[in-house]
C-alpha atoms as a PDB file:
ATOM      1  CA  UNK A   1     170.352  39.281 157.259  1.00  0.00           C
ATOM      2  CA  UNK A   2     166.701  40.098 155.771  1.00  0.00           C
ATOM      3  CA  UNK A   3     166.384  36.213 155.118  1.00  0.00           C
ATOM      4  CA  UNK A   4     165.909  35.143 158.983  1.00  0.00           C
ATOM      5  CA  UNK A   5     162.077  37.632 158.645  1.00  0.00           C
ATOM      6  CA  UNK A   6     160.922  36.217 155.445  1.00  0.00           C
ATOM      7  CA  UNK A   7     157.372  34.396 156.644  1.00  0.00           C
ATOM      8  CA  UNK A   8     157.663  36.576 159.737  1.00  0.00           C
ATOM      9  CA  UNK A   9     157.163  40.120 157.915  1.00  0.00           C
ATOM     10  CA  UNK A  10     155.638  41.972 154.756  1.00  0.00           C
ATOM     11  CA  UNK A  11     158.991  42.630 152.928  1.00  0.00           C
ATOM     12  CA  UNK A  12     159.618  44.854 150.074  1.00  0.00           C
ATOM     13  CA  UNK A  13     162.813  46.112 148.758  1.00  0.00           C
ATOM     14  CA  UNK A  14     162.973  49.558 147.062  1.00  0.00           C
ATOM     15  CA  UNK A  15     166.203  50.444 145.427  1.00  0.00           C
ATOM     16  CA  UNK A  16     167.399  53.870 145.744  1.00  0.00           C
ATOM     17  CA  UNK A  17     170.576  55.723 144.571  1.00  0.00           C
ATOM     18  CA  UNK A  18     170.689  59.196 143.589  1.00  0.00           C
ATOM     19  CA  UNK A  19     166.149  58.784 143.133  1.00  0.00           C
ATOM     20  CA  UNK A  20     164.514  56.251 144.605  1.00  0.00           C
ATOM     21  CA  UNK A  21     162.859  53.968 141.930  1.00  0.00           C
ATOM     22  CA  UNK A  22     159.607  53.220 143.587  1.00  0.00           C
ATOM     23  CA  UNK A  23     158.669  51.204 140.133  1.00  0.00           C
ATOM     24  CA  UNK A  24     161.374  48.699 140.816  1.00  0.00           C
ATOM     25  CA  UNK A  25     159.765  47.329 144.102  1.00  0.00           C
ATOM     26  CA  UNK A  26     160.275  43.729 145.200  1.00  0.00           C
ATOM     27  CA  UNK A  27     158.188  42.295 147.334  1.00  0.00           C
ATOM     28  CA  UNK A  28     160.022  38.930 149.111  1.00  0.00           C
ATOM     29  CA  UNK A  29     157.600  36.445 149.876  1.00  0.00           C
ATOM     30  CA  UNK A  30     160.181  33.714 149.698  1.00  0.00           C
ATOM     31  CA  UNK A  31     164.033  33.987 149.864  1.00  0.00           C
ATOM     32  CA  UNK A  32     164.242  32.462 146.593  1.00  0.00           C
ATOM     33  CA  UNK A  33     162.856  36.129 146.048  1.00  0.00           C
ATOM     34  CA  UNK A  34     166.199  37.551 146.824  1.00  0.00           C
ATOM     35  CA  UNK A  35     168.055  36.023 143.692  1.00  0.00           C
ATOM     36  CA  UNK A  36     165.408  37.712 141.568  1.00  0.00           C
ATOM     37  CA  UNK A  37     165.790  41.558 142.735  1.00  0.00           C
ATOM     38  CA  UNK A  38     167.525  43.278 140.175  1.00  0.00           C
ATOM     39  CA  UNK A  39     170.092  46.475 141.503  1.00  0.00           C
ATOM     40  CA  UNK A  40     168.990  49.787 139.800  1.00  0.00           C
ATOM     41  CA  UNK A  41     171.515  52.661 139.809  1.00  0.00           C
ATOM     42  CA  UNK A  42     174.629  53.344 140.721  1.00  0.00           C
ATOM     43  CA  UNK A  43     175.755  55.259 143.526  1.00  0.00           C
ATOM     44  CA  UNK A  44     174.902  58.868 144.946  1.00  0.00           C
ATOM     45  CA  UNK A  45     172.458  57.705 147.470  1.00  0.00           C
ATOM     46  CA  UNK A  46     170.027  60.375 148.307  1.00  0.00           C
ATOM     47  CA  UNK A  47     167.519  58.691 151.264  1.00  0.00           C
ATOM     48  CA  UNK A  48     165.478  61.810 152.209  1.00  0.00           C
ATOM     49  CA  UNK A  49     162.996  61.787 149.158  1.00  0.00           C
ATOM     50  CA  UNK A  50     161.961  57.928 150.039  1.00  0.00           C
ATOM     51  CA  UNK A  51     161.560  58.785 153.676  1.00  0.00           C
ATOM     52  CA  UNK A  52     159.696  62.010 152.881  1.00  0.00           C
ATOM     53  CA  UNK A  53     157.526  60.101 150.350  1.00  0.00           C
ATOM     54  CA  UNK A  54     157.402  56.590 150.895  1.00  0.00           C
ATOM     55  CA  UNK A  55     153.930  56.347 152.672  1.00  0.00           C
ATOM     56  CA  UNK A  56     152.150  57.952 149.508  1.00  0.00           C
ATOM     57  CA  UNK A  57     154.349  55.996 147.174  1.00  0.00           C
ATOM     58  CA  UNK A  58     153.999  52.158 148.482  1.00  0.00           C
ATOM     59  CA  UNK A  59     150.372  53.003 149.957  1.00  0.00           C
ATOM     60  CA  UNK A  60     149.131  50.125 147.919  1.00  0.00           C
ATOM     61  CA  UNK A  61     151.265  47.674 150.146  1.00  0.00           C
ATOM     62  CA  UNK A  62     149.125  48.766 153.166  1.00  0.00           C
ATOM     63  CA  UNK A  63     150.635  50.063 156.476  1.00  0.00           C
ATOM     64  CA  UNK A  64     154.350  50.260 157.203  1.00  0.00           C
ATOM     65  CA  UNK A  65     155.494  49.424 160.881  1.00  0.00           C
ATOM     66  CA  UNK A  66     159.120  49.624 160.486  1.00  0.00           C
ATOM     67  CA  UNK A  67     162.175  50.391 157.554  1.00  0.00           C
ATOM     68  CA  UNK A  68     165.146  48.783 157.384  1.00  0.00           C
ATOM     69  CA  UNK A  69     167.843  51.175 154.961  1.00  0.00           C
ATOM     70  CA  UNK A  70     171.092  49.084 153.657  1.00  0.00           C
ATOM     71  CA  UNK A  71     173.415  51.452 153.179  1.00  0.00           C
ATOM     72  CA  UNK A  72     177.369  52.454 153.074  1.00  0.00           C
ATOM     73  CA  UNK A  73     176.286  55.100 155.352  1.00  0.00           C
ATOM     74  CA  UNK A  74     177.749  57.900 152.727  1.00  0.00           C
ATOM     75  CA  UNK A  75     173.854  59.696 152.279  1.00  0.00           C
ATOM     76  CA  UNK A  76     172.421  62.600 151.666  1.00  0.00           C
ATOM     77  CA  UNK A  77     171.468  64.981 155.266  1.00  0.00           C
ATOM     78  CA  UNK A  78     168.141  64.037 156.079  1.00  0.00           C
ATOM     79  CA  UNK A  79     165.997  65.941 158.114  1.00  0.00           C
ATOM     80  CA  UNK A  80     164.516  64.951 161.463  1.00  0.00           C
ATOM     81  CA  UNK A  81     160.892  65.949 160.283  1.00  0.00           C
ATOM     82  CA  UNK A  82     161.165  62.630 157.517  1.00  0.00           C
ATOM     83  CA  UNK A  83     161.289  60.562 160.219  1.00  0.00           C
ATOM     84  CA  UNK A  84     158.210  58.047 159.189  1.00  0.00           C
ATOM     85  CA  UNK A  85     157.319  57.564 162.998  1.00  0.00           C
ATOM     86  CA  UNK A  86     157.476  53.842 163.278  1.00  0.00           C
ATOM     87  CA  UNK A  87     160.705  51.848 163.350  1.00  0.00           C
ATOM     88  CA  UNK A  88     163.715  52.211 161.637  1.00  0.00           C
ATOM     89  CA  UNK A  89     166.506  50.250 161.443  1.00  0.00           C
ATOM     90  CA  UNK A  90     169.953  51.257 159.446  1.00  0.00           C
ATOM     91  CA  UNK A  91     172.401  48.359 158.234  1.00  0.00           C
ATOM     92  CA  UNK A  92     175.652  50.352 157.760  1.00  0.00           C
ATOM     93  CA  UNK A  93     178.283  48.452 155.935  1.00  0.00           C
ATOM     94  CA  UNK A  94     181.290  50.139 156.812  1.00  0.00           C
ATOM     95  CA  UNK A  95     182.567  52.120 159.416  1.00  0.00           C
ATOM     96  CA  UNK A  96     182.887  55.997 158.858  1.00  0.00           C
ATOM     97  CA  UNK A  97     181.357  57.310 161.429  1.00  0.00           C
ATOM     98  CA  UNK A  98     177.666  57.196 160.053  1.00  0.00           C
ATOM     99  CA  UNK A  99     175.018  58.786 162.675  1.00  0.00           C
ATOM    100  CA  UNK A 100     171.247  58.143 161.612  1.00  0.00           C
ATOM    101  CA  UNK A 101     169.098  61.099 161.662  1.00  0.00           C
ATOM    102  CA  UNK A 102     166.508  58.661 163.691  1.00  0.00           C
ATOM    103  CA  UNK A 103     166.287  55.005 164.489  1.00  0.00           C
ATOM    104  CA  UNK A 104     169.044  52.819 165.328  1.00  0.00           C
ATOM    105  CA  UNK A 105     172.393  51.771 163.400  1.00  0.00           C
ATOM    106  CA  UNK A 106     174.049  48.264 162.994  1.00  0.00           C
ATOM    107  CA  UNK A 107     177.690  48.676 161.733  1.00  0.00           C
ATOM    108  CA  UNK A 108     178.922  45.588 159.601  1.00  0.00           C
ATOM    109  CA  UNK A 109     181.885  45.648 159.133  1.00  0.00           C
END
């Protein structure tokens, strides 16, 4: 789904689990670029430290107008205060019920 915004958008793929691992970063500048990211973890997804820190962490990328978070939709609570105040998408594969905190949620099923 990502693929149809590479040359339209700034796109850079953090993987996150039970930390986020802000050192694995991809940035997609091609979709080629997609073959190349390489999955880090392994489950326990906890989303509210990347939304509470992402701004300071990927400040070197420049400014962030929207987020787009891939996930089963089984996450840690996060609180309304993380919200990052610009856009934010959530691609929920799955359905079980999964209610974003803010933003809007796509269920694939």
């Amino acid at each position: 789904e990502l693929k149809q915004f590479v040359d339209r958008a700034n796109i850079y793929i953090v993987p996150v689990d039970a930390v986020p691992y802000w050192d694995k970063t991809s940035k997609v500048q091609s979709i080629t670029d997609f073959n190349e990211i390489k999955i880090s973890g392994g489950g326990g997804t906890v989303l509210q430290e990347f939304f509470r820190d992402f701004r300071q962490k990927l400040r070197r990328y420049g400014h962030f107008s929207s987020v787009i978070a891939i996930t089963d939709g089984y996450i840690d609570e996060i609180p309304v205060e993380y919200n990052p105040g610009c856009s934010v998408g959530w691609i929920v594969i799955g359905n079980n019920g999964f209610r974003p905190p803010f933003g809007k949620a796509v269920t694939l099923l």
